[in-house]
Each structure stands twice: as C-alpha cells, then as structure tokens.
PDB file of N, CA and C in Angstrom:
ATOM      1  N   UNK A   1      76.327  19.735   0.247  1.00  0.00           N
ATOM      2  CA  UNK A   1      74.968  19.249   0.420  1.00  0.00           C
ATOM      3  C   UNK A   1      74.988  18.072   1.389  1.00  0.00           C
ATOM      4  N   UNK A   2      74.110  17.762   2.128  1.00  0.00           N
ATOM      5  CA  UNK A   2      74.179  16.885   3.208  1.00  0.00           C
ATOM      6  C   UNK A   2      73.310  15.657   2.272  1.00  0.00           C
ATOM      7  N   UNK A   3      73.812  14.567   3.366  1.00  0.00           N
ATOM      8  CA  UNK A   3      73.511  13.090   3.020  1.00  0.00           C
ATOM      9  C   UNK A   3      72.620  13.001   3.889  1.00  0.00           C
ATOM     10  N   UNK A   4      70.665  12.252   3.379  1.00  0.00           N
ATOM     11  CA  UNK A   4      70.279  11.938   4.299  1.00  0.00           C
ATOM     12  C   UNK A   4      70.211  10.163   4.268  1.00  0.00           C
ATOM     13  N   UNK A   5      69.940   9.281   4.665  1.00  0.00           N
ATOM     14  CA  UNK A   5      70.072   7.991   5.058  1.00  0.00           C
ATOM     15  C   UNK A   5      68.630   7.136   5.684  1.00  0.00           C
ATOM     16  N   UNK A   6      68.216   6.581   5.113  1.00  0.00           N
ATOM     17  CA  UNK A   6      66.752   6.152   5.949  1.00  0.00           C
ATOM     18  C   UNK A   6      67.791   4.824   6.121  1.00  0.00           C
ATOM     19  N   UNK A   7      67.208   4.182   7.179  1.00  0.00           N
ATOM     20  CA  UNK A   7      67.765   2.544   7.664  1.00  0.00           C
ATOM     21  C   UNK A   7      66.444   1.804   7.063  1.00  0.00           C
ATOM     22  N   UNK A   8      66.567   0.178   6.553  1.00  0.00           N
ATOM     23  CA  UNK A   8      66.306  -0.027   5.620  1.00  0.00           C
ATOM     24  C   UNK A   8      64.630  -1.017   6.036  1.00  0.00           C
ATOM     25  N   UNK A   9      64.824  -0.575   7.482  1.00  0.00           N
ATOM     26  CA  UNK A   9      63.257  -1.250   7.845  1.00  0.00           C
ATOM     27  C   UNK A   9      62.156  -0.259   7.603  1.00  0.00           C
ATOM     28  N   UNK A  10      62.739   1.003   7.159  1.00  0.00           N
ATOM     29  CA  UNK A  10      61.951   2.031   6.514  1.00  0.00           C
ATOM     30  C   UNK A  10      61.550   1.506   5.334  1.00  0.00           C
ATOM     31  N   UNK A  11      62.087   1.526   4.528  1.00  0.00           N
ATOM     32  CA  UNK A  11      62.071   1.329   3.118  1.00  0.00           C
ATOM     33  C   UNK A  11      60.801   0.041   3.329  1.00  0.00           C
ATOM     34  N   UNK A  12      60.577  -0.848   4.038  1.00  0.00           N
ATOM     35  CA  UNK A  12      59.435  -2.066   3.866  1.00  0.00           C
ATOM     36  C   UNK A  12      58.403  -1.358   3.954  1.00  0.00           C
ATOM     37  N   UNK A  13      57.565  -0.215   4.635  1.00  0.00           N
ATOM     38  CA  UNK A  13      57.002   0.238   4.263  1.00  0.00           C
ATOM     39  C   UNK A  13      56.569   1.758   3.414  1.00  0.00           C
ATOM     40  N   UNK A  14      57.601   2.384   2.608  1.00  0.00           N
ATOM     41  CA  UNK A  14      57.987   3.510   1.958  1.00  0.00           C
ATOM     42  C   UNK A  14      59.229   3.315   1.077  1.00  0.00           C
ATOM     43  N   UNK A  15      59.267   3.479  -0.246  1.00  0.00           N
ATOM     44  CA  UNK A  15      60.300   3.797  -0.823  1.00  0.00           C
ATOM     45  C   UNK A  15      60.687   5.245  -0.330  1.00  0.00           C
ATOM     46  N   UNK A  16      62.409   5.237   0.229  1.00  0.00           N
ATOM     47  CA  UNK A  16      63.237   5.732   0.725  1.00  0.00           C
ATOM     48  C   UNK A  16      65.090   6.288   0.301  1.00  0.00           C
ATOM     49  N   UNK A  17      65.176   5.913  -1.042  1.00  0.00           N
ATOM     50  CA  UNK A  17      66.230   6.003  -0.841  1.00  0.00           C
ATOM     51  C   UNK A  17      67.593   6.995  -0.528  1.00  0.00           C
ATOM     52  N   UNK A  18      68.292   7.116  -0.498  1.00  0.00           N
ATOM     53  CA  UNK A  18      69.685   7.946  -0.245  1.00  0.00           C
ATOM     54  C   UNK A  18      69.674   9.639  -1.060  1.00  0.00           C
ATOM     55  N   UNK A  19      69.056  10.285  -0.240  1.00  0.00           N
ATOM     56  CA  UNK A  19      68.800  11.697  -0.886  1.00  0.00           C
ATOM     57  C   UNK A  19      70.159  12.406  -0.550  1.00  0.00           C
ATOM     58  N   UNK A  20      70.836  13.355  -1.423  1.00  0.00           N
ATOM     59  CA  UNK A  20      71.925  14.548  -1.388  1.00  0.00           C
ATOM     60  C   UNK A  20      70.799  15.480  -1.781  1.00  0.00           C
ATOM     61  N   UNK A  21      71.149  16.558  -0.240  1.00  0.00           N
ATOM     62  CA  UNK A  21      69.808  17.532  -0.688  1.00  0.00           C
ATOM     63  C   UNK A  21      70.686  18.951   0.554  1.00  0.00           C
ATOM     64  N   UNK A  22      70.237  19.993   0.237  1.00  0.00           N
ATOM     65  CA  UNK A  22      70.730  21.260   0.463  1.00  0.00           C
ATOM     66  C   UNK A  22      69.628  21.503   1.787  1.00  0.00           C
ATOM     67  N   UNK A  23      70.258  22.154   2.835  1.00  0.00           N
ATOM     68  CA  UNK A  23      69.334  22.380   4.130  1.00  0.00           C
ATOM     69  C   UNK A  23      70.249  23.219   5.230  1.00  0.00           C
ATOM     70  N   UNK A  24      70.236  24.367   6.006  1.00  0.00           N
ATOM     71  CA  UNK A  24      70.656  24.329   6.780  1.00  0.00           C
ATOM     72  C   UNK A  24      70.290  23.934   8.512  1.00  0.00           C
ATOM     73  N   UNK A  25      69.331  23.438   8.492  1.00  0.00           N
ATOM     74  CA  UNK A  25      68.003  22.942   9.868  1.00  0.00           C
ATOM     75  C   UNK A  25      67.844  21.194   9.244  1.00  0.00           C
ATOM     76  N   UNK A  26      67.768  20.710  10.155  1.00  0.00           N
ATOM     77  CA  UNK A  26      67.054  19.179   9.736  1.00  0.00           C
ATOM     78  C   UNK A  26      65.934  19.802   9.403  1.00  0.00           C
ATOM     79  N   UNK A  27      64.949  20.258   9.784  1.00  0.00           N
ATOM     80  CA  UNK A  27      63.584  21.018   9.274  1.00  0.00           C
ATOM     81  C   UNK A  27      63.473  21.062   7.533  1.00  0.00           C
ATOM     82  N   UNK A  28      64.718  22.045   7.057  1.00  0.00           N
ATOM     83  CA  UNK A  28      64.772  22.334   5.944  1.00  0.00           C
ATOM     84  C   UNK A  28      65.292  21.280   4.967  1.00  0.00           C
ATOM     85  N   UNK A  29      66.413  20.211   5.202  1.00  0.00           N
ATOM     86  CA  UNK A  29      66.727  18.991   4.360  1.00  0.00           C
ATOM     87  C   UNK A  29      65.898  18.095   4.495  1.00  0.00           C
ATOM     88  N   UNK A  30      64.698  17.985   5.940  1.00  0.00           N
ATOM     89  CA  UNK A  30      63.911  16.804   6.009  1.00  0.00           C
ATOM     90  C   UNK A  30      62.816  17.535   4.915  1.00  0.00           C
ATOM     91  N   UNK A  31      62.592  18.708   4.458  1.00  0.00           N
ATOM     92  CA  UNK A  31      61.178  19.320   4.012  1.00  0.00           C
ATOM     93  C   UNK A  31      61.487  19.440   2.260  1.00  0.00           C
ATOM     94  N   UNK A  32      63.196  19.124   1.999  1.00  0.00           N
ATOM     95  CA  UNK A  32      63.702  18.853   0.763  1.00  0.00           C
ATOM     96  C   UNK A  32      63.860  17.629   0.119  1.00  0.00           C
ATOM     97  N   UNK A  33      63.650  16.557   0.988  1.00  0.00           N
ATOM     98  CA  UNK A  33      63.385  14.969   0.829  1.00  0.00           C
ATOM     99  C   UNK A  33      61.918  14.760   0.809  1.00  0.00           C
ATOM    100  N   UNK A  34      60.819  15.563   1.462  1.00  0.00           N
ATOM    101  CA  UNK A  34      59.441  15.417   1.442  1.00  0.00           C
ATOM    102  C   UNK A  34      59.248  16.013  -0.047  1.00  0.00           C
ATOM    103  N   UNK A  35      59.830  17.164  -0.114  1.00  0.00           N
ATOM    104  CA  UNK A  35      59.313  17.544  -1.569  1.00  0.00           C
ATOM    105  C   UNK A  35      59.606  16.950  -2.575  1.00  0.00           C
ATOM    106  N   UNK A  36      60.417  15.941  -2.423  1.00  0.00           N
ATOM    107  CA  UNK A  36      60.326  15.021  -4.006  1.00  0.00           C
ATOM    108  C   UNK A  36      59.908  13.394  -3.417  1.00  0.00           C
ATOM    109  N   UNK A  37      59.297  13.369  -2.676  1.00  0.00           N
ATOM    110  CA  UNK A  37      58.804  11.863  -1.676  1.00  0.00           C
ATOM    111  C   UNK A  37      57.496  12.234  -0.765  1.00  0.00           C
ATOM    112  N   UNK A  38      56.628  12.901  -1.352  1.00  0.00           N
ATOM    113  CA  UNK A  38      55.588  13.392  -0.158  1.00  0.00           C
ATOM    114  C   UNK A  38      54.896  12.259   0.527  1.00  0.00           C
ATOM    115  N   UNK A  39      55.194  10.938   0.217  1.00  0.00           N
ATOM    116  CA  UNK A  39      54.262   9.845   0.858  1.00  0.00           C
ATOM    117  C   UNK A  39      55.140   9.746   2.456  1.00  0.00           C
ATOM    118  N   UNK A  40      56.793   9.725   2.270  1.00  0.00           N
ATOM    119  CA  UNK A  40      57.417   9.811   3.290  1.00  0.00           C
ATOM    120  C   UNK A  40      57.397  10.048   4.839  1.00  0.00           C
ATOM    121  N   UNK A  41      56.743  11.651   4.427  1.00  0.00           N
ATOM    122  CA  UNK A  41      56.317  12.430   5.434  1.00  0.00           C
ATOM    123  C   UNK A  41      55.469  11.964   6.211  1.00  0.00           C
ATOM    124  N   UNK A  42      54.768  11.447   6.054  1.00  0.00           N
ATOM    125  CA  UNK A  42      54.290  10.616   7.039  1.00  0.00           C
ATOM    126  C   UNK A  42      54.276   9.838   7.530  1.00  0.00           C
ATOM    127  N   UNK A  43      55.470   8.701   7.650  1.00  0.00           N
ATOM    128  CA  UNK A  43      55.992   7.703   8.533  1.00  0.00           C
ATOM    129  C   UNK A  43      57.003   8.609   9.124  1.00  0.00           C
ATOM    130  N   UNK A  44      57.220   9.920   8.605  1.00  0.00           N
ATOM    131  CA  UNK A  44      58.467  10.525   9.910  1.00  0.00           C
ATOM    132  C   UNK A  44      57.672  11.465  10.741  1.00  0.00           C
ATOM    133  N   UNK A  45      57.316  12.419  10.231  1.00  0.00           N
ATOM    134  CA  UNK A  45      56.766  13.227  10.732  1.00  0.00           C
ATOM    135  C   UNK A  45      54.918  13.315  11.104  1.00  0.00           C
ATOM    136  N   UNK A  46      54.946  13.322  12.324  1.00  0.00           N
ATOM    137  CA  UNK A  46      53.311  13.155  12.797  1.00  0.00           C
ATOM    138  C   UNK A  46      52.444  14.412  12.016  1.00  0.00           C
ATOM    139  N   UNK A  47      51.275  15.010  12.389  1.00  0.00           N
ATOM    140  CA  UNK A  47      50.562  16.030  11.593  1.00  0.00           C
ATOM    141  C   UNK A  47      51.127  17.716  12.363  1.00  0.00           C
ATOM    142  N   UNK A  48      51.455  17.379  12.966  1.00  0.00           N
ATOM    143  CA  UNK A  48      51.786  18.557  13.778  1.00  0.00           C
ATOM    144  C   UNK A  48      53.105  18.899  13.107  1.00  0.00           C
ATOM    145  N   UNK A  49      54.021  17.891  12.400  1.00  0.00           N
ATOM    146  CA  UNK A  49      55.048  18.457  11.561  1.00  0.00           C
ATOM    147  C   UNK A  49      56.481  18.302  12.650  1.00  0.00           C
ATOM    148  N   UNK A  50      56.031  17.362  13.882  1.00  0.00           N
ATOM    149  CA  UNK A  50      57.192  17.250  14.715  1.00  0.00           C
ATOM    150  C   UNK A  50      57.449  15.606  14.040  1.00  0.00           C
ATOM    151  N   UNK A  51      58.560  15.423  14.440  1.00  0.00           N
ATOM    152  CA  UNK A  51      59.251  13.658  14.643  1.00  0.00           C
ATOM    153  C   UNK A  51      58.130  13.062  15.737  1.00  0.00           C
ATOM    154  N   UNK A  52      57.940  11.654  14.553  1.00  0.00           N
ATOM    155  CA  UNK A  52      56.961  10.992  15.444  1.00  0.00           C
ATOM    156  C   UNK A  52      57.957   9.977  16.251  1.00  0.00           C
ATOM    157  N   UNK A  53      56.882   9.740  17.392  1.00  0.00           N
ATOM    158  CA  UNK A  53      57.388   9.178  18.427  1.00  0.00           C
ATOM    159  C   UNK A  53      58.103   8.320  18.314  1.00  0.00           C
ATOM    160  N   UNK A  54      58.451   7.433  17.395  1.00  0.00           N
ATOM    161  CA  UNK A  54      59.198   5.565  16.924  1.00  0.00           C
ATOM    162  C   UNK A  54      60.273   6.097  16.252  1.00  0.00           C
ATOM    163  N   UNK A  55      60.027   7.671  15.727  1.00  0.00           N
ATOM    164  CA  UNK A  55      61.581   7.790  14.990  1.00  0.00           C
ATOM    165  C   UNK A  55      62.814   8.266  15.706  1.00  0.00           C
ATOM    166  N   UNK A  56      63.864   8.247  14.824  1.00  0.00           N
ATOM    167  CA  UNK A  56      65.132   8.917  15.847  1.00  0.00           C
ATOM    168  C   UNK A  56      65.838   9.890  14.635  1.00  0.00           C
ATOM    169  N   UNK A  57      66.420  11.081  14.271  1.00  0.00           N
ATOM    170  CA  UNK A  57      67.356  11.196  13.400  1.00  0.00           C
ATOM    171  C   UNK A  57      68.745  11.419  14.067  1.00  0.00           C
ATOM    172  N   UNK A  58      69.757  11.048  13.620  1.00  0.00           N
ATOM    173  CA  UNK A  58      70.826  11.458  14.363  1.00  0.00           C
ATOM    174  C   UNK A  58      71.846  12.514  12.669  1.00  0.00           C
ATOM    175  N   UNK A  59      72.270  13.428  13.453  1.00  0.00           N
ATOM    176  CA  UNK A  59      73.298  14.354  12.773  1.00  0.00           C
ATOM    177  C   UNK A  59      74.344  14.218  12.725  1.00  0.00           C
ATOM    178  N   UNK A  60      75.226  13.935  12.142  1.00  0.00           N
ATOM    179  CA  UNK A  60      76.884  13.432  12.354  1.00  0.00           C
ATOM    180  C   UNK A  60      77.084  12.697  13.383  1.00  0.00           C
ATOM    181  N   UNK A  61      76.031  11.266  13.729  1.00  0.00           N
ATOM    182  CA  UNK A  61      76.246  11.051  14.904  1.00  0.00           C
ATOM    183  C   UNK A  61      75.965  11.434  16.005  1.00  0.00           C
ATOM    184  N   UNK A  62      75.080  12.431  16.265  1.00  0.00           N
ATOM    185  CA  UNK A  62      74.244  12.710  17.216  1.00  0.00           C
ATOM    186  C   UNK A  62      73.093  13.101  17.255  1.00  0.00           C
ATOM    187  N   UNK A  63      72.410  12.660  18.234  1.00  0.00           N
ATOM    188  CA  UNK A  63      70.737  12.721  18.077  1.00  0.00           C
ATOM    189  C   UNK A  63      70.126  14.207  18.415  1.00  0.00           C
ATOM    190  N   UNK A  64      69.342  14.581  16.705  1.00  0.00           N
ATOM    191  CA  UNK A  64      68.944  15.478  17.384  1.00  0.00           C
ATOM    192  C   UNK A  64      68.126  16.095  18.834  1.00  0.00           C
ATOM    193  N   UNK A  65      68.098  17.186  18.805  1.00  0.00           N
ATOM    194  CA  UNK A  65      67.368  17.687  20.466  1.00  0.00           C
ATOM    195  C   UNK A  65      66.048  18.476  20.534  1.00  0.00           C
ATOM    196  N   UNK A  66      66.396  18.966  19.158  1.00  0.00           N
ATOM    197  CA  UNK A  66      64.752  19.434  18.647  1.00  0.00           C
ATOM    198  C   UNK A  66      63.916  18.512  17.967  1.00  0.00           C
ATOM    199  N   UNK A  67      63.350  17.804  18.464  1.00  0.00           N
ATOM    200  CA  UNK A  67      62.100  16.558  18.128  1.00  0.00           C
ATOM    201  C   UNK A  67      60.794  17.453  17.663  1.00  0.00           C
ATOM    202  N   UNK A  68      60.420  18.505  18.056  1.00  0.00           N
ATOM    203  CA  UNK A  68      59.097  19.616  17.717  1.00  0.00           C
ATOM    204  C   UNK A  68      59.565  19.998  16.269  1.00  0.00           C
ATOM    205  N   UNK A  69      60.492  21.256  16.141  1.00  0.00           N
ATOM    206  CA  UNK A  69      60.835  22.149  15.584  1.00  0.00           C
ATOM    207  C   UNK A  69      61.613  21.855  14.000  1.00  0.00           C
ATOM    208  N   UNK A  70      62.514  20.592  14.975  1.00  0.00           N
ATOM    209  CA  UNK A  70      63.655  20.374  13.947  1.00  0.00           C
ATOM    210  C   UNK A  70      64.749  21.077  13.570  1.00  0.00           C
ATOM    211  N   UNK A  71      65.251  21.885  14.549  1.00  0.00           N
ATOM    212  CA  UNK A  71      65.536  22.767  14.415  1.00  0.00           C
ATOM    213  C   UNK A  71      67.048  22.974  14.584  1.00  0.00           C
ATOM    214  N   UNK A  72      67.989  21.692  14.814  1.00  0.00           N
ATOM    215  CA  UNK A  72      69.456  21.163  15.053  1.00  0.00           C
ATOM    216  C   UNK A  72      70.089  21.723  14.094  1.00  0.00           C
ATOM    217  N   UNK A  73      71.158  22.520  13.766  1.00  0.00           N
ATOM    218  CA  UNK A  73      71.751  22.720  12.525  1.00  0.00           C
ATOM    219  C   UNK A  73      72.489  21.372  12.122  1.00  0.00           C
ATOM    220  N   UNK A  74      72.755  21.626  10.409  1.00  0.00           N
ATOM    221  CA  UNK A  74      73.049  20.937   9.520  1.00  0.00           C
ATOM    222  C   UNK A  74      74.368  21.508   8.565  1.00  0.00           C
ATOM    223  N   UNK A  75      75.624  21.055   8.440  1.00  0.00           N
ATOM    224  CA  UNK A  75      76.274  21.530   7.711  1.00  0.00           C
ATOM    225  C   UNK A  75      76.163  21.022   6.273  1.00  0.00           C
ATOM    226  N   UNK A  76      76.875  21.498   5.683  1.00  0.00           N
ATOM    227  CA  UNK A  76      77.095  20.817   4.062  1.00  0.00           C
ATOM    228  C   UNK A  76      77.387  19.942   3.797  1.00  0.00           C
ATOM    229  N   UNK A  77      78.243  19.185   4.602  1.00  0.00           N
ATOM    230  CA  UNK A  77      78.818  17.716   4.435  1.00  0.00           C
ATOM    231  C   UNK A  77      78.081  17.087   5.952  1.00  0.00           C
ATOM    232  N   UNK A  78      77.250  17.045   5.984  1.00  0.00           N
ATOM    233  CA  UNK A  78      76.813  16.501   7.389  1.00  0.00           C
ATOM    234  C   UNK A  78      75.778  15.031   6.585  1.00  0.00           C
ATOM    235  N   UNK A  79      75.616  14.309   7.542  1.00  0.00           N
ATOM    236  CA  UNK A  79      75.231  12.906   7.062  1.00  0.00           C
ATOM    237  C   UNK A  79      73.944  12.688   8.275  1.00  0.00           C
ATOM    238  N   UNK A  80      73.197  12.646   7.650  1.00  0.00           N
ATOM    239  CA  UNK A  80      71.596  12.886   8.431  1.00  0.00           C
ATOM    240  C   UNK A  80      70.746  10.833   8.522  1.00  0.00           C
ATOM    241  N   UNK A  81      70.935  10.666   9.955  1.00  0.00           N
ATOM    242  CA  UNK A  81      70.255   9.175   9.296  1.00  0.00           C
ATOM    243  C   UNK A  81      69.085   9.411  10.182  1.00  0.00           C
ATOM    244  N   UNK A  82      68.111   8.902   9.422  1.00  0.00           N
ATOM    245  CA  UNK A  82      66.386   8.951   9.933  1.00  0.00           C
ATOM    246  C   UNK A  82      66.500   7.441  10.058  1.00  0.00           C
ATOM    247  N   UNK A  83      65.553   6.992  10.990  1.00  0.00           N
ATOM    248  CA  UNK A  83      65.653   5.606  11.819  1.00  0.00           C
ATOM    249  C   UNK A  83      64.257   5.466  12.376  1.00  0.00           C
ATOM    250  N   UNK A  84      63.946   4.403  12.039  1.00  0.00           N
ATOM    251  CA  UNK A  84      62.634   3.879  12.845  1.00  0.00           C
ATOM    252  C   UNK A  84      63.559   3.067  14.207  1.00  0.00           C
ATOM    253  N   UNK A  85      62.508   3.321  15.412  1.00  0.00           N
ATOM    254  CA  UNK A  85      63.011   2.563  16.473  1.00  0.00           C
ATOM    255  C   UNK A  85      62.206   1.344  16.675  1.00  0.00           C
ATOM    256  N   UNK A  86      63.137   0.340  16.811  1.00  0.00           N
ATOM    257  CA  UNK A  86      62.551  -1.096  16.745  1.00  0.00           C
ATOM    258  C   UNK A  86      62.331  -1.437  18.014  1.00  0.00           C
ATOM    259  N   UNK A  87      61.455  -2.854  18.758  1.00  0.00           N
ATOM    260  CA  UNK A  87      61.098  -2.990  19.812  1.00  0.00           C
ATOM    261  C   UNK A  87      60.694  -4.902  19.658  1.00  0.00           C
ATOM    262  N   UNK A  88      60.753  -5.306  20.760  1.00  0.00           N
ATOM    263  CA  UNK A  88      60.700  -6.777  20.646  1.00  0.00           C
ATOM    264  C   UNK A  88      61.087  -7.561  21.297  1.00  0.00           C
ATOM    265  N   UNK A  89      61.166  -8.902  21.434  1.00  0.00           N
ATOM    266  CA  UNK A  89      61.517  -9.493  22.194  1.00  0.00           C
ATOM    267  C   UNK A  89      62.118 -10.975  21.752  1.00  0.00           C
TER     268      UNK A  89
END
C-alpha cells in the first residue's frame, strides 16, 4: 500500500494526516484519501478534478506529469507527497 504525505502548511488549513491507502494511479490513492477526508479535496484538487494550480505531488521523488488526469502510476510501496507551493519574499 502506498504512503501518502501532505507537508505540514497543509494541515493549517485542513486536517491531513499520513494516509496508507491502496491505488494503482495517483488518481485512485488521491480518490482513497478523499474518501475518508472529503473536505481535503478541495485544497488539492480544483472542480474539474485536476491538481490545482499551487499544488505539486511528487511520486518516489518525482513530480508527477499528469496534472489533468492523474494518471502517473503508483506502486505498492511508493511514497506519494502532496505539497502546497509556497511563494514570498
């Protein structure tokens, strides 16, 4: 089962924590963390059901490439971190 990971400037506005959840698509482990967190879904995902623009997820260390779809595979032991992107000066 994969690890997903929110970084913790999420959590200030959403409780977030450290889900082990079954998926083979980010699509399908991000839609297995919504189903027991439905408030979530909407600081990640816009209405259209793509990654909104401020977020990033990366997959074992790399960023996914499907931002629409979600559609990057996911292994069983894969470690999923969802990330708000920060900005400032």
């Amino acid at each position: 089962m994969a690890t997903v990971v929110f970084t913790p400037n999420l959590s200030r506005h959403v409780e977030c924590p450290t889900e082990i959840v079954d998926g083979a698509t980010v699509r399908a482990v991000l839609d297995a963390v919504f189903a027991a967190n439905p408030r979530l879904r909407g600081y990640v995902l816009d209405d259209q059901g793509a990654l909104r623009k401020h977020m990033s997820v990366f997959v074992d260390g790399q960023q996914i490439a499907d931002r629409a779809h979600l559609s990057d595979p996911v292994r069983p032991a894969s470690e999923i971190y969802v990330m708000q992107a920060l900005s400032g000066g």
